[in-house]
Every structure is written in C-alpha cells, then in structure tokens.
N, C-alpha and C. Protein backbone atom coordinates (compact mmCIF):
# COMPACT_ATOMS: atom_id res chain seq x y z
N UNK A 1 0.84 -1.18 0.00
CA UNK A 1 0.00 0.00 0.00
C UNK A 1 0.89 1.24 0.00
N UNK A 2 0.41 2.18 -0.49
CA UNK A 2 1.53 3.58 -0.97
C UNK A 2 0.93 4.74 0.22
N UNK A 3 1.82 5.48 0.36
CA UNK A 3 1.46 6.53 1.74
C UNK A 3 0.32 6.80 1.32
N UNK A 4 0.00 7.26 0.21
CA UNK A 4 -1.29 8.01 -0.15
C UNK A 4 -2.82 7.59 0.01
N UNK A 5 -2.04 5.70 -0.31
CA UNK A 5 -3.27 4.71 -0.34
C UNK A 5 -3.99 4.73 1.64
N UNK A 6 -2.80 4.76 2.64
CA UNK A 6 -2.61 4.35 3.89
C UNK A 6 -3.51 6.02 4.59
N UNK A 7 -2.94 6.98 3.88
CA UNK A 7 -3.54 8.47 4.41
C UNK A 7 -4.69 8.38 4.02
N UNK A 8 -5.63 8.00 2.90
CA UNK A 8 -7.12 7.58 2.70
C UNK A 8 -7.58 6.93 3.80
N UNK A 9 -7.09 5.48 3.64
CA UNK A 9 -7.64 4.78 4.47
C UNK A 9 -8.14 5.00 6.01
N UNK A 10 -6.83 5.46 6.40
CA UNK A 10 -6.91 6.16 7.40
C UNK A 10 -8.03 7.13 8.44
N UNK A 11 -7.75 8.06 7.30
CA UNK A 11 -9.36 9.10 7.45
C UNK A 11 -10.31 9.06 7.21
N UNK A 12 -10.18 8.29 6.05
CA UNK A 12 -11.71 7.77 5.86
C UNK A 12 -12.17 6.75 7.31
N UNK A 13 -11.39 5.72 8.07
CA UNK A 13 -11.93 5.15 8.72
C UNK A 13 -11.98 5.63 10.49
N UNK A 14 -11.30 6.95 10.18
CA UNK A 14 -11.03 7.84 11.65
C UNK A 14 -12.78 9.05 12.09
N UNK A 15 -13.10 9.15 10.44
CA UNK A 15 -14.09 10.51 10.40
C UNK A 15 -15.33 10.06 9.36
N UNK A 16 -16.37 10.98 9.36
CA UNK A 16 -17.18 10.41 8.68
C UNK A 16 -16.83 11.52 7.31
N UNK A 17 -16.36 11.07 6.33
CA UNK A 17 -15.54 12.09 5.05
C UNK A 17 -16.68 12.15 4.24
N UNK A 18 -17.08 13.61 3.86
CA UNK A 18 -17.86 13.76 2.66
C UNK A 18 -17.37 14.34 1.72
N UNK A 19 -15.64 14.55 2.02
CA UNK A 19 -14.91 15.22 0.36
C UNK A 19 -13.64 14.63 1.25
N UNK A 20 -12.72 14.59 0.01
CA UNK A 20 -11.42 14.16 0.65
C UNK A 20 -10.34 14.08 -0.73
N UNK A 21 -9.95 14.93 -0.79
CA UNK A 21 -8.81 15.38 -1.62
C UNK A 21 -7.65 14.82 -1.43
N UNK A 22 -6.18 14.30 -1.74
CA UNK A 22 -5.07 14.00 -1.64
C UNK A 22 -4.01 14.32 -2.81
N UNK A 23 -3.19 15.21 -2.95
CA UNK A 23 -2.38 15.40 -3.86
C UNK A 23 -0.62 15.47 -3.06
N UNK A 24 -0.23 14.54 -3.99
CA UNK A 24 1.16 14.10 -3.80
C UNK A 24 1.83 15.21 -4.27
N UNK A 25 2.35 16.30 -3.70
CA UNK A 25 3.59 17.64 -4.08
C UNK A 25 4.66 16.96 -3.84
N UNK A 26 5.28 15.92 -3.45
CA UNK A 26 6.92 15.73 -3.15
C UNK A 26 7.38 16.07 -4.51
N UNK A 27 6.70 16.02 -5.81
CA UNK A 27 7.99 16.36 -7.11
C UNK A 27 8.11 17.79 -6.93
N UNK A 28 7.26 18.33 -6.39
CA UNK A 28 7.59 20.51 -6.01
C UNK A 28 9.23 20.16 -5.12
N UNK A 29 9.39 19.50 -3.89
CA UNK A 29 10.15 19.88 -3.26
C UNK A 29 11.29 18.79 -3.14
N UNK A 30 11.52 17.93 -4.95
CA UNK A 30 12.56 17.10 -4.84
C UNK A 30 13.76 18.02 -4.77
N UNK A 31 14.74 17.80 -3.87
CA UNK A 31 16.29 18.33 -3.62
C UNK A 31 16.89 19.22 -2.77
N UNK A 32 15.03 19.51 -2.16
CA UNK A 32 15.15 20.24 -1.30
C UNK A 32 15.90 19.37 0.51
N UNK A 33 16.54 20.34 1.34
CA UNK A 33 16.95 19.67 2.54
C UNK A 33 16.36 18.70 3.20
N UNK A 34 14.95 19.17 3.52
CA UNK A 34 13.84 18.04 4.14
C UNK A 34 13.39 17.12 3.39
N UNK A 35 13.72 16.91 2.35
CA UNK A 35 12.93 15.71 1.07
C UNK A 35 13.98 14.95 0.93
N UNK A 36 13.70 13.37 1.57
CA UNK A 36 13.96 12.67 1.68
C UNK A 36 14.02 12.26 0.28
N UNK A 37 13.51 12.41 -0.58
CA UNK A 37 13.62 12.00 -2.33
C UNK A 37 12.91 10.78 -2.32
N UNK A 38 12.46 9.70 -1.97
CA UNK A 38 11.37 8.71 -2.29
C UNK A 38 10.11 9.20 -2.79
N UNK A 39 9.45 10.54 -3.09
CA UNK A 39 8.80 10.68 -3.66
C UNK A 39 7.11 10.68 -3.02
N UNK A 40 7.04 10.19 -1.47
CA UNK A 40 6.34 10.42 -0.75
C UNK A 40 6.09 11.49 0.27
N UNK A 41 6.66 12.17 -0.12
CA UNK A 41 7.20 12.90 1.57
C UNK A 41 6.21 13.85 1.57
N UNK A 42 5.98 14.85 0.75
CA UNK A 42 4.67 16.01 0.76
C UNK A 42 3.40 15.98 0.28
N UNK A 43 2.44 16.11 0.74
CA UNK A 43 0.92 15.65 0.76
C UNK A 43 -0.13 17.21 1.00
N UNK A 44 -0.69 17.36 0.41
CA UNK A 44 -1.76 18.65 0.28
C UNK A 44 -3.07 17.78 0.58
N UNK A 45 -3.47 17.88 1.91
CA UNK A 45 -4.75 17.42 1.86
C UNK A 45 -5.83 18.25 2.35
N UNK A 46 -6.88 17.72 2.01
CA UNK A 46 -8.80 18.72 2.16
C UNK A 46 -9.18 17.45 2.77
N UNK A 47 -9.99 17.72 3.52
CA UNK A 47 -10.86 16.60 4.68
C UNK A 47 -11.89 17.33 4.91
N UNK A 48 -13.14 16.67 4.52
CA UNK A 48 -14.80 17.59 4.81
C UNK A 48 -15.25 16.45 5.68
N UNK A 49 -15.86 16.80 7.04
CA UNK A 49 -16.56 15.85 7.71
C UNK A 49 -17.45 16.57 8.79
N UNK A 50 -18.33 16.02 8.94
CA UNK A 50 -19.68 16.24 9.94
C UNK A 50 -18.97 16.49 11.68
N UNK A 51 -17.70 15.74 11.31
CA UNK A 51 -17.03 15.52 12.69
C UNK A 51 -16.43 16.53 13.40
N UNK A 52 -15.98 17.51 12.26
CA UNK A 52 -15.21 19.04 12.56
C UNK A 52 -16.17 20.01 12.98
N UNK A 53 -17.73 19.85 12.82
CA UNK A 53 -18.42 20.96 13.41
C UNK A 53 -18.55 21.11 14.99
N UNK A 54 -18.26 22.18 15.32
CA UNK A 54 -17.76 22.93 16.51
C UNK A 54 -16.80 23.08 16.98
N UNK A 55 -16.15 22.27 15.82
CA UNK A 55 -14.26 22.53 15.81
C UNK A 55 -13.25 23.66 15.45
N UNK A 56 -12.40 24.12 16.19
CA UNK A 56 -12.10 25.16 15.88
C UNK A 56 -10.89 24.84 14.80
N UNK A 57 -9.77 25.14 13.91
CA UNK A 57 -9.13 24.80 13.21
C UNK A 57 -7.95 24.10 13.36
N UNK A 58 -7.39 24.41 14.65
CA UNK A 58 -6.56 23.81 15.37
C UNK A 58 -6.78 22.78 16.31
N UNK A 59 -8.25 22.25 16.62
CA UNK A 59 -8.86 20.85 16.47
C UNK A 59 -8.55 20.32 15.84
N UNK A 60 -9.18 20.79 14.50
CA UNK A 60 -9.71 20.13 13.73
C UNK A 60 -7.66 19.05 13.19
N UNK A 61 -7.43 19.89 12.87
CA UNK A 61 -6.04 20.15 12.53
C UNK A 61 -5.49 18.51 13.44
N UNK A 62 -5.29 18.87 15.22
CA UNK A 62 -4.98 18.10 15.64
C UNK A 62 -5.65 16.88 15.43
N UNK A 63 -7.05 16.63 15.28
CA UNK A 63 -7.29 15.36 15.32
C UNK A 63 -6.91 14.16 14.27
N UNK A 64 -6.86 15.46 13.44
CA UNK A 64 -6.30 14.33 11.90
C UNK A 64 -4.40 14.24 12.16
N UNK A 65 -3.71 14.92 12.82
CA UNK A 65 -2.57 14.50 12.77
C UNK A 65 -2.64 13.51 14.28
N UNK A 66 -3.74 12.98 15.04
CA UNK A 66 -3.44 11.74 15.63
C UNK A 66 -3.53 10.83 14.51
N UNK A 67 -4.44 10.69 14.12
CA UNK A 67 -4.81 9.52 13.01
C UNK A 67 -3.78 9.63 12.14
N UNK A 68 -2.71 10.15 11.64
CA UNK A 68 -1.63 10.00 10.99
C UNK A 68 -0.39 10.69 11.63
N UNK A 69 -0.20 10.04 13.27
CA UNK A 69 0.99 10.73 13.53
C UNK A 69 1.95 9.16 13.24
N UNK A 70 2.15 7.98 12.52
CA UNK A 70 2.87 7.30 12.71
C UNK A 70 3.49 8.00 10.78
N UNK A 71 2.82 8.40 10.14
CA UNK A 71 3.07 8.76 8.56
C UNK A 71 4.11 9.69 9.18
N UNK A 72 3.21 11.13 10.10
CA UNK A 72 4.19 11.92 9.93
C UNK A 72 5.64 11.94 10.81
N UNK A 73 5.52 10.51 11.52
CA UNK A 73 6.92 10.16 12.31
C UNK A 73 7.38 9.70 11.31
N UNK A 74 7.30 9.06 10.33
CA UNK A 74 7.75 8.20 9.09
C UNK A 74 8.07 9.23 7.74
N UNK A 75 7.49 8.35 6.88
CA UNK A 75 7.69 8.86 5.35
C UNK A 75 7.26 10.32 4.95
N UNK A 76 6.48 10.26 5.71
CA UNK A 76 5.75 12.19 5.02
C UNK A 76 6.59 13.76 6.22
N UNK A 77 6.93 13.85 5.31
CA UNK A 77 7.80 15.45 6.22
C UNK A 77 6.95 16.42 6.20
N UNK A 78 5.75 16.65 5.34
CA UNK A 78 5.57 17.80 5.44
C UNK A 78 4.09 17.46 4.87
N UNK A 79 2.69 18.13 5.37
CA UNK A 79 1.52 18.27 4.91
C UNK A 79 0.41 19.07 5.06
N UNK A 80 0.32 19.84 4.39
CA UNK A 80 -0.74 20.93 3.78
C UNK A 80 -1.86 20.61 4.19
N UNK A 81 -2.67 20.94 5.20
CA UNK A 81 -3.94 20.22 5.78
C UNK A 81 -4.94 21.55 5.59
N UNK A 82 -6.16 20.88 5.22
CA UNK A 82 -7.53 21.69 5.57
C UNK A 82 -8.37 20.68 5.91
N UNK A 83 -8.85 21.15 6.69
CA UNK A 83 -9.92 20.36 7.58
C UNK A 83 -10.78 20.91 7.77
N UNK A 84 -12.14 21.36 7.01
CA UNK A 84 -13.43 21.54 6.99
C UNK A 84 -14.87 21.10 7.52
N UNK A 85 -15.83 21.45 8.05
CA UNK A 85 -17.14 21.10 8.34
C UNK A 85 -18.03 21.28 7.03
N UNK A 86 -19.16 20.54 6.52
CA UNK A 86 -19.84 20.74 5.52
C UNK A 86 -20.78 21.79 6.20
N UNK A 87 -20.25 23.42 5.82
CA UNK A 87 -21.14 24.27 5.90
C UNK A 87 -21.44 25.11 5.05
C-alpha cells in the first residue's frame, strides 16, 4: 500500500468524510533539505466531515494528525492540511 493509499484509508476510517482530496507535491520539493527524495514525503490534503463541526481549526487540525501521527513520524515530512465542516 503507498502513503497516499494508507492516508485515505486512514481518514476515511477515523471521520465520517464527505470530500477528501489528496495530492502528492513531493515532485515541487525534490532536492530540497527536508525531502527525503522517495517521492512520498509532501501531501496537500482537504478533509470535509460532519465531525469538525464545533471545531475550531486547530482541532480540527490536531485530530487528523493523531490519526496520521505514525506517517508523519515516518515517510511524510511535510503536509498541507484543511480540515473543513460541511457548511
């Protein structure tokens, strides 16, 4: 399974997702210091869920980096998060 496949899975089975975006940027920041160069490392993600309402952004924020704090101890250095309520 590929980081990208594992960061789906993930959220999808952490939140109840009614949009969920994932775009792989590591080719923006191949050569850079923090890029490990495998080609996984940077991730732009959107997360819409029922679960974030009354969440403030930095909730919201934290709860999705429990559900992927073993990625971001691992393969992914760096990720672009929005975390939305369907409003």
């Amino acid at each position: 399974m590929t980081v990208a496949e594992t960061i789906e899975q993930k959220i999808r089975a952490a939140f109840d997702v009614t949009d969920f975006q994932l775009e792989n940027e590591s080719h923006k920041h191949a050569g850079h210091a923090g890029s490990p160069g495998h080609g996984n490392s940077h991730f732009k993600l959107l997360v819409v869920s029922p679960d974030f309402v009354g969440k403030n952004r930095v909730a919201r924020q934290r709860d999705i980096y429990r559900v992927l704090k073993d990625e971001l101890a691992g393969p992914v250095h760096a990720l672009s998060l929005d975390a939305r309520a369907p409003e």
